[in-house]
PDB file of N, CA and C in Angstrom:
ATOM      1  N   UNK A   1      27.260  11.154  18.155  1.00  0.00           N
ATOM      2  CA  UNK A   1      27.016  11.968  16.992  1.00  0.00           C
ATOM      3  C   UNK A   1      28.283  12.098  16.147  1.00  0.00           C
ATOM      4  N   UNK A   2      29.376  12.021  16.745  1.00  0.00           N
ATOM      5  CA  UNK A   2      30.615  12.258  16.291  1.00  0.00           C
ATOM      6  C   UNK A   2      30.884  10.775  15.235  1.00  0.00           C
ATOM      7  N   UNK A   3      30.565   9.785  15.527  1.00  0.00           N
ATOM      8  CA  UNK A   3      30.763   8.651  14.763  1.00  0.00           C
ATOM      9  C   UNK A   3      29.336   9.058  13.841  1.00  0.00           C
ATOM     10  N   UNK A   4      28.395   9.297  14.050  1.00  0.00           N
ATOM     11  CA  UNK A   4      27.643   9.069  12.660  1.00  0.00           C
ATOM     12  C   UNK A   4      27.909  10.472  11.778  1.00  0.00           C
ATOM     13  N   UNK A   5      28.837  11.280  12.366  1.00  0.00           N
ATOM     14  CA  UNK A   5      29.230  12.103  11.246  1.00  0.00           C
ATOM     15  C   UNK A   5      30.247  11.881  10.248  1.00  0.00           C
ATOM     16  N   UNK A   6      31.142  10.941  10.806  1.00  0.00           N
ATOM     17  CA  UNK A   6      32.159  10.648  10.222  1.00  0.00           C
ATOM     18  C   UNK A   6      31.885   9.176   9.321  1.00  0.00           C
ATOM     19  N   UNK A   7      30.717   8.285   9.698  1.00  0.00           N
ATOM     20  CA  UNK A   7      30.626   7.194   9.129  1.00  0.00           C
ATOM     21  C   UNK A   7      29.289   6.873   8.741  1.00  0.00           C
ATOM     22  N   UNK A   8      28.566   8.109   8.667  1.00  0.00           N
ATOM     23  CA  UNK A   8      26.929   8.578   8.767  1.00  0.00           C
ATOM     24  C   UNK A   8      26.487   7.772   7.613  1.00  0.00           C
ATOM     25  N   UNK A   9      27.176   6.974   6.719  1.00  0.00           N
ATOM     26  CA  UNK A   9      26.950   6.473   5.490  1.00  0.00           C
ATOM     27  C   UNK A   9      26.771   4.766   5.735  1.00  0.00           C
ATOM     28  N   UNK A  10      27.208   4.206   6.827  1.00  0.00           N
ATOM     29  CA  UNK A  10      27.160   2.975   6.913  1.00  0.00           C
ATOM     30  C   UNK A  10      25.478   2.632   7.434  1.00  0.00           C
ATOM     31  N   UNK A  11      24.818   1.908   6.924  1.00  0.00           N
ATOM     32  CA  UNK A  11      23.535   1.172   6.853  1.00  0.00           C
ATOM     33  C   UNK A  11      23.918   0.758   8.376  1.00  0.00           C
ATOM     34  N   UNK A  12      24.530   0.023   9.390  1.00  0.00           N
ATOM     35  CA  UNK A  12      24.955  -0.375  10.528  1.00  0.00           C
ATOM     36  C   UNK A  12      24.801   1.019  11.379  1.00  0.00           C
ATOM     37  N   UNK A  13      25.682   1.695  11.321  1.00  0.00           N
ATOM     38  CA  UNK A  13      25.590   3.111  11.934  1.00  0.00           C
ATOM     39  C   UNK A  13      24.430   3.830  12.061  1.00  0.00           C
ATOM     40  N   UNK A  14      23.746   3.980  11.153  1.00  0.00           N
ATOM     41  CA  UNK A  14      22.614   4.744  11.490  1.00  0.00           C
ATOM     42  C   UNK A  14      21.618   3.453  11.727  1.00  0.00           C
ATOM     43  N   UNK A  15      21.459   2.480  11.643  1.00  0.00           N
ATOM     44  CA  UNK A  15      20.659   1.802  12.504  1.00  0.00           C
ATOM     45  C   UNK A  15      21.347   2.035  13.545  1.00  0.00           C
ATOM     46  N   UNK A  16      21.996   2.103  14.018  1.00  0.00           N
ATOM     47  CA  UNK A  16      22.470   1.717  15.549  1.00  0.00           C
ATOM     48  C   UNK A  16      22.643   3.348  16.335  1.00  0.00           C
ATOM     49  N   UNK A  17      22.002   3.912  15.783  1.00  0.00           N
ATOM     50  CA  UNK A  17      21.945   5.075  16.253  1.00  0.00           C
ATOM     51  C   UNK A  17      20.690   5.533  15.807  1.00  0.00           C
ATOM     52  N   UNK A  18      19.607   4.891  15.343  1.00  0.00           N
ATOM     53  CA  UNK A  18      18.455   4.886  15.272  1.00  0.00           C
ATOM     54  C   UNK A  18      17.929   4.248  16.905  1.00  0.00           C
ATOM     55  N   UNK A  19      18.158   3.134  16.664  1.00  0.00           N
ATOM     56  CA  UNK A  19      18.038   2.521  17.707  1.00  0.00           C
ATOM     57  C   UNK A  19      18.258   2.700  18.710  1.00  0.00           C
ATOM     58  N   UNK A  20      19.731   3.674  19.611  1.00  0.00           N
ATOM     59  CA  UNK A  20      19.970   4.534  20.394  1.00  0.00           C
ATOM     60  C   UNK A  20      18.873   5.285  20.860  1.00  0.00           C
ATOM     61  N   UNK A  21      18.503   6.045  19.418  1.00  0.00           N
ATOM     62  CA  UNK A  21      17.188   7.270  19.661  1.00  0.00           C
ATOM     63  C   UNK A  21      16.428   6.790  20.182  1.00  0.00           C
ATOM     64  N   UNK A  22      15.469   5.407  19.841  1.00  0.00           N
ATOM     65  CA  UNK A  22      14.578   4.729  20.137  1.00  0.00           C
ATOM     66  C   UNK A  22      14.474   4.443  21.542  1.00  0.00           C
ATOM     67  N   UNK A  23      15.450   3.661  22.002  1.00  0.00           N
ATOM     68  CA  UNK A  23      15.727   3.458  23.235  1.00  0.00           C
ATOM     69  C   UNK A  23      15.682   4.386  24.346  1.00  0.00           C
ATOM     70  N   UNK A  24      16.873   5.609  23.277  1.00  0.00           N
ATOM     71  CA  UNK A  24      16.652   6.709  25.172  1.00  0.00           C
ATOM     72  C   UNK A  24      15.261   7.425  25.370  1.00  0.00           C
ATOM     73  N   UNK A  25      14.461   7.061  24.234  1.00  0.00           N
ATOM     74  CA  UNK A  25      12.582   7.862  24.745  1.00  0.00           C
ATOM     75  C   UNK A  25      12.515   8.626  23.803  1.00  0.00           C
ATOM     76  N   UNK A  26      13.098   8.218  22.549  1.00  0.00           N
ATOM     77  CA  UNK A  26      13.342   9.449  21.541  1.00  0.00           C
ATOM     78  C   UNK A  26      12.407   8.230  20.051  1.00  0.00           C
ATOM     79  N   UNK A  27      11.027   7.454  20.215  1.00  0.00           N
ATOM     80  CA  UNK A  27      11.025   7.295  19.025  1.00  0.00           C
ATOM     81  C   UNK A  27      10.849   7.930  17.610  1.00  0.00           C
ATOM     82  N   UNK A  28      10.420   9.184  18.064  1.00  0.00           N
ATOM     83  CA  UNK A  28      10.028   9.867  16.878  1.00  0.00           C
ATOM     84  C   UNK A  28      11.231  10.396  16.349  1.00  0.00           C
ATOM     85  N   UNK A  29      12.208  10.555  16.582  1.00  0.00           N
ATOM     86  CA  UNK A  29      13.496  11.067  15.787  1.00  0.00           C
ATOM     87  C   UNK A  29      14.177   9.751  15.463  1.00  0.00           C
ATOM     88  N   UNK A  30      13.537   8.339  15.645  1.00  0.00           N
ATOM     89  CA  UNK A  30      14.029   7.470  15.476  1.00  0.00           C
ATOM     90  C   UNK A  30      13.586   6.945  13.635  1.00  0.00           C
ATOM     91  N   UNK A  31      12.101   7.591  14.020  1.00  0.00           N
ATOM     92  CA  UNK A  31      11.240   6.709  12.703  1.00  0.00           C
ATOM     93  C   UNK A  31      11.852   6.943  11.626  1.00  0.00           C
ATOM     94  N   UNK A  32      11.801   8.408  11.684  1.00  0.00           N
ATOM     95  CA  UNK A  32      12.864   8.946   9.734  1.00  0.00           C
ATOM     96  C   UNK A  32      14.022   8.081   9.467  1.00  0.00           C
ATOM     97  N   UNK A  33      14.822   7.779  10.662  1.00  0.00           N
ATOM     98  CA  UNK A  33      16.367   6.828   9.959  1.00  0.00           C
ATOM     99  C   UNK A  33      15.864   5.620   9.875  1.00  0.00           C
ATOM    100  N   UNK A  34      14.927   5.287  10.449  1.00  0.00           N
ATOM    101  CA  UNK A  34      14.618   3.648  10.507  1.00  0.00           C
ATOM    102  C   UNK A  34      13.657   3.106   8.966  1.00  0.00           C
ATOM    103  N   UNK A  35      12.795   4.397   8.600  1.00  0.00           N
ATOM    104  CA  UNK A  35      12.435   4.737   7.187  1.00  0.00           C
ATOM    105  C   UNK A  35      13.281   4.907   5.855  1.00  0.00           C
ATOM    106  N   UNK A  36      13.919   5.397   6.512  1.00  0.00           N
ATOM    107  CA  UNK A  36      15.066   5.605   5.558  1.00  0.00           C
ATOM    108  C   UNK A  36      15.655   4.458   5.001  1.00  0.00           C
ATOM    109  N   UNK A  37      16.099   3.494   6.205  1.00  0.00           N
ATOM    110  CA  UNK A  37      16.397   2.496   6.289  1.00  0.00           C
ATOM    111  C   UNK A  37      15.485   1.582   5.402  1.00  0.00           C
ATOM    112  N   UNK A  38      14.290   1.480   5.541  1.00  0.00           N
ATOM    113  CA  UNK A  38      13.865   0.188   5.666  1.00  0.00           C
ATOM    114  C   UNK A  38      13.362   0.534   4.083  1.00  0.00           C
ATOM    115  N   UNK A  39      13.450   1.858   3.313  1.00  0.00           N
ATOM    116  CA  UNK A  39      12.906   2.229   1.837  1.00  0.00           C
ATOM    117  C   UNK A  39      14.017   1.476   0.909  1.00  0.00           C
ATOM    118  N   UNK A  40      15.416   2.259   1.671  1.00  0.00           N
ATOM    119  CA  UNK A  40      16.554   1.782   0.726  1.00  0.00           C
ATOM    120  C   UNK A  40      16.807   0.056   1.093  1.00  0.00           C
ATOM    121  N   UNK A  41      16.883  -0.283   1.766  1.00  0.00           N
ATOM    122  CA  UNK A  41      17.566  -1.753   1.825  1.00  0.00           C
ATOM    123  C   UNK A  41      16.099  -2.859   2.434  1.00  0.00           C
ATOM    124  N   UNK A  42      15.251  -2.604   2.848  1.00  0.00           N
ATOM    125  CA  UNK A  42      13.931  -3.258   2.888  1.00  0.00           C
ATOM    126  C   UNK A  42      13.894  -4.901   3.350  1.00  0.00           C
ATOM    127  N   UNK A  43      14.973  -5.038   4.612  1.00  0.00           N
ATOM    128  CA  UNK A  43      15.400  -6.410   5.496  1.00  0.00           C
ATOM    129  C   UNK A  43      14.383  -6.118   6.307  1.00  0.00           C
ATOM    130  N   UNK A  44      14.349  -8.053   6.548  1.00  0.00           N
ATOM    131  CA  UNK A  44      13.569  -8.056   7.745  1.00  0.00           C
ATOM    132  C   UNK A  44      13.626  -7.156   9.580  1.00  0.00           C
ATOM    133  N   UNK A  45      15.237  -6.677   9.817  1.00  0.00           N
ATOM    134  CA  UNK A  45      15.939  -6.090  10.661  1.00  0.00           C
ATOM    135  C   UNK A  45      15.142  -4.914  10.680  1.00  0.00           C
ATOM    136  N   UNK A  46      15.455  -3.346   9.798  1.00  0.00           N
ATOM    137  CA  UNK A  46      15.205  -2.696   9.201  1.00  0.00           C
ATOM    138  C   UNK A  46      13.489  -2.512   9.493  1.00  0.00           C
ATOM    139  N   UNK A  47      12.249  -3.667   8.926  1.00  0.00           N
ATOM    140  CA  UNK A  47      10.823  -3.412   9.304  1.00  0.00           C
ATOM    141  C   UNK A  47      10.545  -3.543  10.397  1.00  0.00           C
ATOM    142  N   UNK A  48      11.518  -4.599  11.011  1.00  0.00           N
ATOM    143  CA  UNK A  48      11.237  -4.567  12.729  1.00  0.00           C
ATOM    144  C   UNK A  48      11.269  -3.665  13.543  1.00  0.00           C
ATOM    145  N   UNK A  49      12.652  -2.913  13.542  1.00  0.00           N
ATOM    146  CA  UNK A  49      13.064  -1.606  14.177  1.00  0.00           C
ATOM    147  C   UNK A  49      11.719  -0.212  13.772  1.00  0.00           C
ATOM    148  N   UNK A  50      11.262  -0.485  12.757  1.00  0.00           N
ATOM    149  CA  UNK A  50      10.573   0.745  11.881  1.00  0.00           C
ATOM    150  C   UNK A  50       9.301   0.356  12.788  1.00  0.00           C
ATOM    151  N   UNK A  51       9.059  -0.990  13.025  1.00  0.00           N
ATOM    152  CA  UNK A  51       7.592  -1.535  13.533  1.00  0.00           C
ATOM    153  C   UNK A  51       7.848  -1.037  15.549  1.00  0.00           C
ATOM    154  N   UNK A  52       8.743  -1.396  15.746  1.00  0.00           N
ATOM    155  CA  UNK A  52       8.692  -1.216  16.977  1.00  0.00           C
ATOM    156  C   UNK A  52       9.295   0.130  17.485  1.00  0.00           C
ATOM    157  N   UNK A  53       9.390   1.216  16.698  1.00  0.00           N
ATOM    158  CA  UNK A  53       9.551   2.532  16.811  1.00  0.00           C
ATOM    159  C   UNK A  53       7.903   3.125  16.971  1.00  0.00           C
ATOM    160  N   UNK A  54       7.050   2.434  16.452  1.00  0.00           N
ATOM    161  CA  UNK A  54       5.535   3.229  15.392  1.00  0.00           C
ATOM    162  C   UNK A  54       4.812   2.478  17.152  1.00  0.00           C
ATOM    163  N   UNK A  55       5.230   1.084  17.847  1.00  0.00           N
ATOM    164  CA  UNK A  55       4.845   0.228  18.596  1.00  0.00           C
ATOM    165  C   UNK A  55       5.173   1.189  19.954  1.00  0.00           C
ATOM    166  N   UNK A  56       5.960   2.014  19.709  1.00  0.00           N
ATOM    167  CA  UNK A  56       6.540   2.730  20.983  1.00  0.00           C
ATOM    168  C   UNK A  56       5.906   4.123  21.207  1.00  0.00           C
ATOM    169  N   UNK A  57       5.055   4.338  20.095  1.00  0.00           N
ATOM    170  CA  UNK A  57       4.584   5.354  19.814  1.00  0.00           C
ATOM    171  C   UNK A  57       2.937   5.621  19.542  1.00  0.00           C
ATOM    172  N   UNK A  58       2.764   4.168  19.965  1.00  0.00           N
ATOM    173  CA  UNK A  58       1.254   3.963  19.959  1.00  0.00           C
ATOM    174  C   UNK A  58       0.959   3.788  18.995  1.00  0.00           C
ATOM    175  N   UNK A  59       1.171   3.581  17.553  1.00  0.00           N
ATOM    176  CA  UNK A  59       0.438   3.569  16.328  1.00  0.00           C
ATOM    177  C   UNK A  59       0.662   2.174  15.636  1.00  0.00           C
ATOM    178  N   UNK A  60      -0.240   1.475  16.242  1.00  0.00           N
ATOM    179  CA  UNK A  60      -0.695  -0.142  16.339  1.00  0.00           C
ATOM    180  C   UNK A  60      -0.510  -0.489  14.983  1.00  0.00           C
ATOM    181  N   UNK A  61      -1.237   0.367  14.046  1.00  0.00           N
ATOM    182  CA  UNK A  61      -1.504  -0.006  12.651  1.00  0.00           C
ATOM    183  C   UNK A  61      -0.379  -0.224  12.091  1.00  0.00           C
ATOM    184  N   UNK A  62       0.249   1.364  11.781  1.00  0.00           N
ATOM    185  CA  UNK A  62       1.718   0.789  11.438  1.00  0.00           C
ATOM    186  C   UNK A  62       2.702   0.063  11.659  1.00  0.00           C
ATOM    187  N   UNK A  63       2.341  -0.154  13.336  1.00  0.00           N
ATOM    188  CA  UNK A  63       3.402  -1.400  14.009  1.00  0.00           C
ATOM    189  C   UNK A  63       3.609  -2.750  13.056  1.00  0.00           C
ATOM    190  N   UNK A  64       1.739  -3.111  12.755  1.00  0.00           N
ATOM    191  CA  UNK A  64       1.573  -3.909  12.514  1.00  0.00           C
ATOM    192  C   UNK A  64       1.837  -4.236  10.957  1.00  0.00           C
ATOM    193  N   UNK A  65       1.853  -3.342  10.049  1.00  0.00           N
ATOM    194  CA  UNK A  65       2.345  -3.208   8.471  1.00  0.00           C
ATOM    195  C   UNK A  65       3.573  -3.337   8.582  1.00  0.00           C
ATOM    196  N   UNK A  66       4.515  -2.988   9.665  1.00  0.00           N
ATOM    197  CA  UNK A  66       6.210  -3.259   8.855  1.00  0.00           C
ATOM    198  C   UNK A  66       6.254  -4.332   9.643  1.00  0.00           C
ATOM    199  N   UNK A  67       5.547  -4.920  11.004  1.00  0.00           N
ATOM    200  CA  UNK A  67       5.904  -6.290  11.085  1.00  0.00           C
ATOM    201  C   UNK A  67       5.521  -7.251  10.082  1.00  0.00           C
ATOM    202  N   UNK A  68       4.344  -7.072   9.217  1.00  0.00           N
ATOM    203  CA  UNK A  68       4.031  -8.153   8.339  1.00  0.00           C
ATOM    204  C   UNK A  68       4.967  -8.054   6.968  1.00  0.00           C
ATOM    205  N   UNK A  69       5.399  -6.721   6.642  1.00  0.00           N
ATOM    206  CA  UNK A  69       6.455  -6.380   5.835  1.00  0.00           C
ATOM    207  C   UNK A  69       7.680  -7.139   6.559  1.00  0.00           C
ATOM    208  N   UNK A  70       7.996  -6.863   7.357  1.00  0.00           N
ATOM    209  CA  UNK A  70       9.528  -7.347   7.536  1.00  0.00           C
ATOM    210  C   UNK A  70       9.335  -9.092   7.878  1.00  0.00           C
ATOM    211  N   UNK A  71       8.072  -9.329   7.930  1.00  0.00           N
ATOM    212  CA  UNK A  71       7.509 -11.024   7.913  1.00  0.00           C
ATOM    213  C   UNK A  71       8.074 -11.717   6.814  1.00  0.00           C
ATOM    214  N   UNK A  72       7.525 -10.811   5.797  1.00  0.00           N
ATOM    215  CA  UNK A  72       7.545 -11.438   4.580  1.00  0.00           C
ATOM    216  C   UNK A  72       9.104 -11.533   4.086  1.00  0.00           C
ATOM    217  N   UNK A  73      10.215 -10.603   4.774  1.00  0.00           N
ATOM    218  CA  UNK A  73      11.588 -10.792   4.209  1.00  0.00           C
ATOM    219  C   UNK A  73      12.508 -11.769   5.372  1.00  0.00           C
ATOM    220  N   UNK A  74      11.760 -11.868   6.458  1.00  0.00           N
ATOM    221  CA  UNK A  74      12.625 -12.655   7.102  1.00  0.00           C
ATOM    222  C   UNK A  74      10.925 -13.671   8.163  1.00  0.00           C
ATOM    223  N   UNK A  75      10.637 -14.707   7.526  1.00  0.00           N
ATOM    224  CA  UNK A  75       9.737 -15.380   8.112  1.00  0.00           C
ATOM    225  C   UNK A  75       9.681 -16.006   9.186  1.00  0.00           C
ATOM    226  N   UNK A  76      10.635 -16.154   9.778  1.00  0.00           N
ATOM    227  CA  UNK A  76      11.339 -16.879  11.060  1.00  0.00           C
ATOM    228  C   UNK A  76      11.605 -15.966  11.957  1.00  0.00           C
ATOM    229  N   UNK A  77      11.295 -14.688  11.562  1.00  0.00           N
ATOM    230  CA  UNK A  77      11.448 -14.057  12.914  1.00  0.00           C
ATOM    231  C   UNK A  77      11.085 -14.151  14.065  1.00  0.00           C
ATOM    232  N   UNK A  78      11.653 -14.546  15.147  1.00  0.00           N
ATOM    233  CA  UNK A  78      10.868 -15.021  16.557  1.00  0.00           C
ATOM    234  C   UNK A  78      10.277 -13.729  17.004  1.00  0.00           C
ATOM    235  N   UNK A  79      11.330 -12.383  17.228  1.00  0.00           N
ATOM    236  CA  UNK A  79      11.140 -11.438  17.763  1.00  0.00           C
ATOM    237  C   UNK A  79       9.424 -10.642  17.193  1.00  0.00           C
ATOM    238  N   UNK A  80       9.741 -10.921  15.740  1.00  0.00           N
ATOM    239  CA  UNK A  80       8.410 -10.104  15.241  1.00  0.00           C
ATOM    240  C   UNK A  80       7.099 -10.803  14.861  1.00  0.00           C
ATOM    241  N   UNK A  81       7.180 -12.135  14.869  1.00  0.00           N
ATOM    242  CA  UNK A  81       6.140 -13.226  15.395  1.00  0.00           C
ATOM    243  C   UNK A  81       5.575 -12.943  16.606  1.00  0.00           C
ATOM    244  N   UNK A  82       6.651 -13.055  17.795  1.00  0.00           N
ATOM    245  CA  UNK A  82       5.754 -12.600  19.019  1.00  0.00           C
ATOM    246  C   UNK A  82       5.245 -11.582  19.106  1.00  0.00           C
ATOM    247  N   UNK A  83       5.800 -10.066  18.489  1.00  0.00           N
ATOM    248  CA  UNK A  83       5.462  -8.984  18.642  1.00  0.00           C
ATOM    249  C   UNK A  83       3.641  -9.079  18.070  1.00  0.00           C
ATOM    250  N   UNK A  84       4.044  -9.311  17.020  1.00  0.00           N
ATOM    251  CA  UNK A  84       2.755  -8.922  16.096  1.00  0.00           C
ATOM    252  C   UNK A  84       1.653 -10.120  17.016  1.00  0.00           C
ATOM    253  N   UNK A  85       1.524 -11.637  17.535  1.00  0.00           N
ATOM    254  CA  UNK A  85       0.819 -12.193  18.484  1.00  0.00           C
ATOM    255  C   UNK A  85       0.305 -11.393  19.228  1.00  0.00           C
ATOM    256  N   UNK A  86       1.013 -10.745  19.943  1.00  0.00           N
ATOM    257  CA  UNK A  86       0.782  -9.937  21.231  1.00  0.00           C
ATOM    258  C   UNK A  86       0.037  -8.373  21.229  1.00  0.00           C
ATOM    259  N   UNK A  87       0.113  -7.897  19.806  1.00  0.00           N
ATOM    260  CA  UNK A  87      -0.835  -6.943  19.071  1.00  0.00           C
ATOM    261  C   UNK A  87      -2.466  -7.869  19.083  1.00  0.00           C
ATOM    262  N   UNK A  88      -2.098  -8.959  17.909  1.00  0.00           N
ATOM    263  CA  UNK A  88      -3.150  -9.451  17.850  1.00  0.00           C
ATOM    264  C   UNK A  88      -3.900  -9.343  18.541  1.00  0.00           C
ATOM    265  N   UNK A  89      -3.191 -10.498  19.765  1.00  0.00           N
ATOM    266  CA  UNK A  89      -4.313 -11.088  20.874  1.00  0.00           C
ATOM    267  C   UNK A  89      -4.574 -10.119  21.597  1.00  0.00           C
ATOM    268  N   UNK A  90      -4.093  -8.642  21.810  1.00  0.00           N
ATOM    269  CA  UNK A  90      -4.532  -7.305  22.737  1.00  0.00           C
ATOM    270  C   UNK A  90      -5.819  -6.772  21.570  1.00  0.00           C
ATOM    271  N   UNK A  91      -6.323  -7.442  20.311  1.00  0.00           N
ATOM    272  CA  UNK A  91      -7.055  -7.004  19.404  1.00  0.00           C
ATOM    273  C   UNK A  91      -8.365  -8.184  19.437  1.00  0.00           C
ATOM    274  N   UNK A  92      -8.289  -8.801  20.234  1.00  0.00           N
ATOM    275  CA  UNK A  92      -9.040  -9.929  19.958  1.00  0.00           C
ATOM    276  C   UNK A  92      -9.089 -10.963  18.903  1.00  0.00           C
ATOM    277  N   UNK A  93      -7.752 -11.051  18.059  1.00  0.00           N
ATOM    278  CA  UNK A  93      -7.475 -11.868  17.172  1.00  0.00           C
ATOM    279  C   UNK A  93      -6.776 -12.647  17.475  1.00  0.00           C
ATOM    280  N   UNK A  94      -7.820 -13.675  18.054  1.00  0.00           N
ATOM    281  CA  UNK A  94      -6.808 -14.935  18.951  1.00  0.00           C
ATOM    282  C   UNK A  94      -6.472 -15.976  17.709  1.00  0.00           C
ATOM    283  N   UNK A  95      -6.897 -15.936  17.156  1.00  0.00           N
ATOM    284  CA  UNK A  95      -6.433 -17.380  16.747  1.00  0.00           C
ATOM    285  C   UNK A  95      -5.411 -16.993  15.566  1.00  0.00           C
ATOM    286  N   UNK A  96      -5.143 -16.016  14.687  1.00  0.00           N
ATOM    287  CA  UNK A  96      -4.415 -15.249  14.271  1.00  0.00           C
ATOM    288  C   UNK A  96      -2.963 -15.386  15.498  1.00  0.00           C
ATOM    289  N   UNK A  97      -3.605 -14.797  16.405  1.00  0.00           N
ATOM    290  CA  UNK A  97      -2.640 -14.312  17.283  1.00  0.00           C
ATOM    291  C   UNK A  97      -1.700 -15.251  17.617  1.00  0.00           C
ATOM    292  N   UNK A  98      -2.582 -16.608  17.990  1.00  0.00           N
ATOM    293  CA  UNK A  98      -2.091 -17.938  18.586  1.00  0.00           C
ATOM    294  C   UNK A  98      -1.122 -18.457  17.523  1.00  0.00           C
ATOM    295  N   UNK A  99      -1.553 -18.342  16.049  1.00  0.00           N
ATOM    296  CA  UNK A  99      -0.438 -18.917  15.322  1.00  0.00           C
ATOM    297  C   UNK A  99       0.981 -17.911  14.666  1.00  0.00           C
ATOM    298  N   UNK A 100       1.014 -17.068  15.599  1.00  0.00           N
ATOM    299  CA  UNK A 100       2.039 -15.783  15.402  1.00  0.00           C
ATOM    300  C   UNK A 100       3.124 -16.715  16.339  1.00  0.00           C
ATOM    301  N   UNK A 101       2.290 -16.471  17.468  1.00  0.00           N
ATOM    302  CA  UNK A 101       2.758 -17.061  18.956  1.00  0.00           C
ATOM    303  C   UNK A 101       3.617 -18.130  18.904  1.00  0.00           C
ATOM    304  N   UNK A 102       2.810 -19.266  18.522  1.00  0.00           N
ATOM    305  CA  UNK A 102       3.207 -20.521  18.044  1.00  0.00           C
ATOM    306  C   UNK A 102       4.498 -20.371  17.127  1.00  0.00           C
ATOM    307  N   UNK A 103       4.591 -19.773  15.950  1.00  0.00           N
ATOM    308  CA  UNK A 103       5.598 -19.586  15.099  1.00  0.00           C
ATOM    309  C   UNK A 103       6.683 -19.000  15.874  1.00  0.00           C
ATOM    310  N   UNK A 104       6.702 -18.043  17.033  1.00  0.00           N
ATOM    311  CA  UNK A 104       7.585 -17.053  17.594  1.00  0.00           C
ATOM    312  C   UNK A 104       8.595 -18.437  18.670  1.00  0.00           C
ATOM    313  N   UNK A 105       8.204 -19.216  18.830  1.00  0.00           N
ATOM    314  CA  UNK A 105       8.156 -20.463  19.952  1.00  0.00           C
ATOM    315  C   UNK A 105       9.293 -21.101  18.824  1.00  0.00           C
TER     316      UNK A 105
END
């Protein structure tokens, strides 16, 4: 806490202390910085973290809107290719799913 008070302004920092939150079982105090995040500067990084905060928290839908958001700014994402596959295909959208999959590969 002591570093994001003093450097609470760096885009790096509060992701990385978003992400902290996320991690220790804390996503919901995670979502607001990762929002925050992903309004002002809107990277593929940024929708991922926002997607897999909402993913940690059960709320599929939104998982699935900032992964296709953060798709669209970084298309090569392996990490959020597989993610969003693995939504899919738990949705019965295999063939959708399969070419998430495929792309994540």
């Amino acid at each position: 806490m002591k570093v994001l008070r003093l450097a609470g302004s760096s885009p790096l920092i509060q992701n990385n202390s978003a992400f902290i939150l996320q991690q220790s079982g804390y996503p919901a105090k995670a979502v607001p910085m990762f929002k925050y995040l992903q309004q002002k500067y809107n990277t593929g990084d940024f929708n991922n973290n926002l997607a897999q905060c909402y993913l940690s928290l059960g709320d599929i839908d939104e998982a699935k809107k900032y992964f296709r958001i953060g798709l669209t700014k970084d298309p090569h994402s392996s990490e959020m290719h597989g993610a969003l596959g693995l939504i899919l295909s738990e949705e019965g959208n295999l063939s959708e799913a399969l070419a998430h999959i495929s792309e994540s590969l």
